[in-house]
C-alpha atoms as a PDB file:
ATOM      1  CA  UNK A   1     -21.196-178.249 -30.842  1.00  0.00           C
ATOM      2  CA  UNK A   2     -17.526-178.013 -31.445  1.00  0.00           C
ATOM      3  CA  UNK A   3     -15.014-180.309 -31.555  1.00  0.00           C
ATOM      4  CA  UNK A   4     -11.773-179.554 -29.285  1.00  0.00           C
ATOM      5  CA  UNK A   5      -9.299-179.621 -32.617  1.00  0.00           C
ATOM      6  CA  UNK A   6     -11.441-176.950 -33.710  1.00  0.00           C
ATOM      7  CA  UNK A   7     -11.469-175.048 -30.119  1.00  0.00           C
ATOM      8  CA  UNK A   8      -7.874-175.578 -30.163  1.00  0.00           C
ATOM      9  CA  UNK A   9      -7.585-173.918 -33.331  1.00  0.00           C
ATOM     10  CA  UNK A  10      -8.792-170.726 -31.395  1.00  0.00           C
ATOM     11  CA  UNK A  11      -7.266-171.042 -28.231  1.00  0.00           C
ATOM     12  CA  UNK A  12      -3.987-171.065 -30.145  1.00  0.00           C
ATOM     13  CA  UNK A  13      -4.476-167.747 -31.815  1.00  0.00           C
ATOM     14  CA  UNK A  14      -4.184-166.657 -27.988  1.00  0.00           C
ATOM     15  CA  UNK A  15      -1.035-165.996 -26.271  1.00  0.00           C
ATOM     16  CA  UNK A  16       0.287-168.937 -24.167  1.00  0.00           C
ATOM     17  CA  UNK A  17      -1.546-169.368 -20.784  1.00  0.00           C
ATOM     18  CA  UNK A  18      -4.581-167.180 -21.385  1.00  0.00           C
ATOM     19  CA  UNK A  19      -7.896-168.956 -20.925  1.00  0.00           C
ATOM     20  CA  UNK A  20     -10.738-169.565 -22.913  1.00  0.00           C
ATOM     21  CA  UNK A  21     -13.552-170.697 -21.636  1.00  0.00           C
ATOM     22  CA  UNK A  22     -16.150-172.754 -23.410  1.00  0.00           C
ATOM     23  CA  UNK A  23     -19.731-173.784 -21.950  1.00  0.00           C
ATOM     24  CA  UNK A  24     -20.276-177.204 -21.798  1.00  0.00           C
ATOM     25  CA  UNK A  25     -22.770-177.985 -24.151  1.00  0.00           C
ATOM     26  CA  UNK A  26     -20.317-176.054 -26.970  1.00  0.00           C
ATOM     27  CA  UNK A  27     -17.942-178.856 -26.614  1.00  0.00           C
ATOM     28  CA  UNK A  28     -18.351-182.898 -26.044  1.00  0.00           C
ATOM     29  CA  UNK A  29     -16.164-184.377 -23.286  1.00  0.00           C
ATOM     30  CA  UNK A  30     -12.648-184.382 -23.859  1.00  0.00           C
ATOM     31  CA  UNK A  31     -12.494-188.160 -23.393  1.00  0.00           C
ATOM     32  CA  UNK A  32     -14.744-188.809 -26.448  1.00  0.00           C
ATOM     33  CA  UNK A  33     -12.056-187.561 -29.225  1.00  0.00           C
ATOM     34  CA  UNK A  34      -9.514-189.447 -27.166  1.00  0.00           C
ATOM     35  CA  UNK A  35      -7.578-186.211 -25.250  1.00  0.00           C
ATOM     36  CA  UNK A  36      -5.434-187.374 -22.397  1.00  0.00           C
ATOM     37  CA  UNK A  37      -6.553-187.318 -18.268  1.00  0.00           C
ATOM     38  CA  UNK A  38      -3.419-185.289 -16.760  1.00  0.00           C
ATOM     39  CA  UNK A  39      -3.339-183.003 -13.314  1.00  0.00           C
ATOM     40  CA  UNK A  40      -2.749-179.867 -13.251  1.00  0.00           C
ATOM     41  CA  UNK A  41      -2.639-177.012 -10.600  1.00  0.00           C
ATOM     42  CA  UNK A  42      -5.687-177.173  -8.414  1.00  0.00           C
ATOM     43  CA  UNK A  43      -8.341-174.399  -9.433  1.00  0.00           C
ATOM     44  CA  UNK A  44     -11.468-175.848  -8.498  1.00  0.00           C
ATOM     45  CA  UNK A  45     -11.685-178.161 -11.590  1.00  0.00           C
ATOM     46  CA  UNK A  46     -13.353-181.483 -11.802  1.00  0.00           C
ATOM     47  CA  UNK A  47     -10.311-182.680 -14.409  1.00  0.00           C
ATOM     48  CA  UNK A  48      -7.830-181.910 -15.947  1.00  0.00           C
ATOM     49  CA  UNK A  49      -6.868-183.150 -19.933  1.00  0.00           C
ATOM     50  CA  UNK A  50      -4.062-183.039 -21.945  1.00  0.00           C
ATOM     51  CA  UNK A  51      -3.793-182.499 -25.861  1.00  0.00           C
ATOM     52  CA  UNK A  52      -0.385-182.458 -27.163  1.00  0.00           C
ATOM     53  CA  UNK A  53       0.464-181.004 -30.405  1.00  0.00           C
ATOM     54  CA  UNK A  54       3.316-182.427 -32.676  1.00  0.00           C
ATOM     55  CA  UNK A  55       5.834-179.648 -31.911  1.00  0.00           C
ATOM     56  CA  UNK A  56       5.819-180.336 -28.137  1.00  0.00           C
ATOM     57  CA  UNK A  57       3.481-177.513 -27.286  1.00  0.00           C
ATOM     58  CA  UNK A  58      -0.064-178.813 -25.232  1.00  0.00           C
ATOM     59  CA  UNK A  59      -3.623-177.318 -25.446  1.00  0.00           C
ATOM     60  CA  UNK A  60      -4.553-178.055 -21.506  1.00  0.00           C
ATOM     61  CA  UNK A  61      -8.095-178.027 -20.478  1.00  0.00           C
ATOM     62  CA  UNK A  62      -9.589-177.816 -17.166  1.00  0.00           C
ATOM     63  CA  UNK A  63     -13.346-179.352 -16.519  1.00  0.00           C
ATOM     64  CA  UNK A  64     -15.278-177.334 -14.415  1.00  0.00           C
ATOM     65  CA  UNK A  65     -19.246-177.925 -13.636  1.00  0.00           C
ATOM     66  CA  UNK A  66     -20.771-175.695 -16.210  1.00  0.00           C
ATOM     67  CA  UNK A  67     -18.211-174.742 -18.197  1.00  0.00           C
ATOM     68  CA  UNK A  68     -14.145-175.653 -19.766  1.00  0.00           C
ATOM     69  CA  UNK A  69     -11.462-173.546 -19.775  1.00  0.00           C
ATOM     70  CA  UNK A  70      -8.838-173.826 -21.928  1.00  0.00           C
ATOM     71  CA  UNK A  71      -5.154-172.626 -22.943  1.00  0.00           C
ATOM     72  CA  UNK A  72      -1.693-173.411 -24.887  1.00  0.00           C
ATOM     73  CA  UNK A  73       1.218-174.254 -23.006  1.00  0.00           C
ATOM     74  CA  UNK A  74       4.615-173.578 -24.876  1.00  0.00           C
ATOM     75  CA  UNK A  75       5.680-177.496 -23.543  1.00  0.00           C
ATOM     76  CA  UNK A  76       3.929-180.120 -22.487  1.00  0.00           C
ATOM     77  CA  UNK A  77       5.214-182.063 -19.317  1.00  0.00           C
ATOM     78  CA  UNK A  78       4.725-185.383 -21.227  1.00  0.00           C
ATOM     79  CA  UNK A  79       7.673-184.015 -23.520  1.00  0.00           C
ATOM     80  CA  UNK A  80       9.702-181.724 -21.412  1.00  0.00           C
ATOM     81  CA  UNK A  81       8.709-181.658 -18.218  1.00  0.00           C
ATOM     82  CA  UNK A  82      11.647-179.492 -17.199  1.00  0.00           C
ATOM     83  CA  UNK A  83      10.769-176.635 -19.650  1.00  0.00           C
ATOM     84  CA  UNK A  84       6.981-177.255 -19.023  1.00  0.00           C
ATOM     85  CA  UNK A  85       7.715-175.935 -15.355  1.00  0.00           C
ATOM     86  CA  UNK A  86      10.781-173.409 -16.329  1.00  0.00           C
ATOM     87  CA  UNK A  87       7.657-171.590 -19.377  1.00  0.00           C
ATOM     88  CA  UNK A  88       4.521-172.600 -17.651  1.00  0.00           C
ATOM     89  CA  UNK A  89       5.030-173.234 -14.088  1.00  0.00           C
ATOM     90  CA  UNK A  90       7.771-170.824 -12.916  1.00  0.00           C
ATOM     91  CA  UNK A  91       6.343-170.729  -9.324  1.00  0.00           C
ATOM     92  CA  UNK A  92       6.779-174.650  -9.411  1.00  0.00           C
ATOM     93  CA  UNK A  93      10.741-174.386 -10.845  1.00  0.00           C
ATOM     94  CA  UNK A  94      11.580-171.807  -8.104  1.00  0.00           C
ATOM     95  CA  UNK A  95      10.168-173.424  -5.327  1.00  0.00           C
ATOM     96  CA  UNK A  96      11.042-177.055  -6.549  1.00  0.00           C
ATOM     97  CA  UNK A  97      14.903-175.764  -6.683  1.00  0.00           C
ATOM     98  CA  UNK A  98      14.595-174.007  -3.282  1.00  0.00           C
ATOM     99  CA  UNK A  99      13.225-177.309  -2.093  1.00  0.00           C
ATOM    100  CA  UNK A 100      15.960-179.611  -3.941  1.00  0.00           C
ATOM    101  CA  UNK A 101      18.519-177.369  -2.848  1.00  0.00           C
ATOM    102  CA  UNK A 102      17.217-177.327   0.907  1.00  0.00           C
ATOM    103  CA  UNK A 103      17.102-181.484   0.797  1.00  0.00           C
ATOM    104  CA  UNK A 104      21.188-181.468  -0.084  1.00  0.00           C
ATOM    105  CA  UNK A 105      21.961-178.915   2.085  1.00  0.00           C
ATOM    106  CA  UNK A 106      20.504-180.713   4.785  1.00  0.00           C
ATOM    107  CA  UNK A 107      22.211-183.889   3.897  1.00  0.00           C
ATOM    108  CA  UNK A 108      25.238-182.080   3.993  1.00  0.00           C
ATOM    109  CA  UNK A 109      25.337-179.735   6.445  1.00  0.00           C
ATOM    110  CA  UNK A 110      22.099-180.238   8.587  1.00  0.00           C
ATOM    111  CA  UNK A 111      19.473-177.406   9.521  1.00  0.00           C
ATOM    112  CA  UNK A 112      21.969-174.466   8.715  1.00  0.00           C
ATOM    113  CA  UNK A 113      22.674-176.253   5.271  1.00  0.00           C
ATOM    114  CA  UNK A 114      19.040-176.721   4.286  1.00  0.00           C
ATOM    115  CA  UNK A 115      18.004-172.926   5.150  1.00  0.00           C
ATOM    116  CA  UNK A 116      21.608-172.227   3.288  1.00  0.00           C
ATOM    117  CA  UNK A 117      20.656-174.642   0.263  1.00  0.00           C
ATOM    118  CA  UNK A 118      16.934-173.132  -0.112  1.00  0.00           C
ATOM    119  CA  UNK A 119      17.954-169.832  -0.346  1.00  0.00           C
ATOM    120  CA  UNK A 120      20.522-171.238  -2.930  1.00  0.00           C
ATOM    121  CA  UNK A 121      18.056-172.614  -4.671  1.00  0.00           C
ATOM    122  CA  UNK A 122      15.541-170.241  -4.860  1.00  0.00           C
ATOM    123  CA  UNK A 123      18.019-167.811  -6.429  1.00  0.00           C
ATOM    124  CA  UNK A 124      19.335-170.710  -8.980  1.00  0.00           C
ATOM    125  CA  UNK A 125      15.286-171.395  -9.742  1.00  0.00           C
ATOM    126  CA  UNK A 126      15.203-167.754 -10.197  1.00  0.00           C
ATOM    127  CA  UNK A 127      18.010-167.029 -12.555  1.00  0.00           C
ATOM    128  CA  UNK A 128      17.185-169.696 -14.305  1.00  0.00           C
ATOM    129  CA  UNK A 129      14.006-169.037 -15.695  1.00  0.00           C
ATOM    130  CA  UNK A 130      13.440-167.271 -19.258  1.00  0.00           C
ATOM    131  CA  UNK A 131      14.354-164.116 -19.868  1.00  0.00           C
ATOM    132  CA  UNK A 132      11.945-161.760 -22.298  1.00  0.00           C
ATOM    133  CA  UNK A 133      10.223-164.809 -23.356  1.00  0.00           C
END
C-alpha cells in the first residue's frame, strides 16, 4: 500500500488535470493521513478530497467504488478560487460570467438586459481565460 504523499509524488510528474487512477487497496482512505473532504464536479464519485501543496497548487482526488482517481490542479479553490476556475474550471468561469453578467443586466435593463448581459459575459469569461498556458 501507498501512501497519498507518495501517489502525489507521481501524479505530479503528470501534466495538470490528467488522471491517475489507483485501485483501492493501493492506497488507504484519504481521511486517514488527514487530506481534506471538498466537492468537486460530479463524475460519479462517492467523494471528493482535497490536498493542497505549499505553493497553492492541489492534488484532488475523486473516490469511486473500486478504485481513486487522481490529478494536480495548478490552484486550489481554498487559495484562489478565482484562478482555480479561470486554470481548472474554464467551463465554470465562462458560464459563471455569462450568468453574473445576465443577473445585472436584468437588474438593469430587464429581460433584454439579461440576454444582453449573458452574452456580455460569456465573451468577458471567454477573453479572460489563459492564453497558451
Amino acid at each position: 500500500m501507498y501512501s497519498w504523499f507518495a501517489i502525489s509524488r507521481n501524479v505530479l510528474t503528470k501534466p495538470p488535470h490528467v488522471d491517475v487512477i489507483i485501485p483501492k487497496d493501493m492506497a488507504p482512505d484519504p481521511k486517514e493521513e488527514g487530506i481534506k473532504e471538498t466537492i468537486g464536479e460530479p463524475q460519479g464519485q462517492i467523494q471528493d478530497y482535497e490536498l493542497t501543496l505549499q505553493d497553492g497548487r492541489r492534488i484532488h482526488i475523486r473516490k469511486f467504488e473500486k478504485f481513486y482517481k487522481a490529478h494536480w490542479d495548478k490552484f486550489s479553490p481554498i487559495i484562489n478560487a478565482f484562478e482555480h476556475l479561470r486554470y481548472d474550471a474554464p467551463h465554470w468561469w465562462v458560464s459563471l460570467c455569462a450568468l453574473g453578467f445576465a443577473i445585472l443586466g436584468f437588474l438593469v435593463y430587464g429581460v433584454v438586459g439579461a440576454a444582453l448581459g449573458g452574452l456580455i459575459g460569456f465573451f468577458i469569461g471567454a477573453v479572460t481565460l489563459p492564453q497558451g498556458k
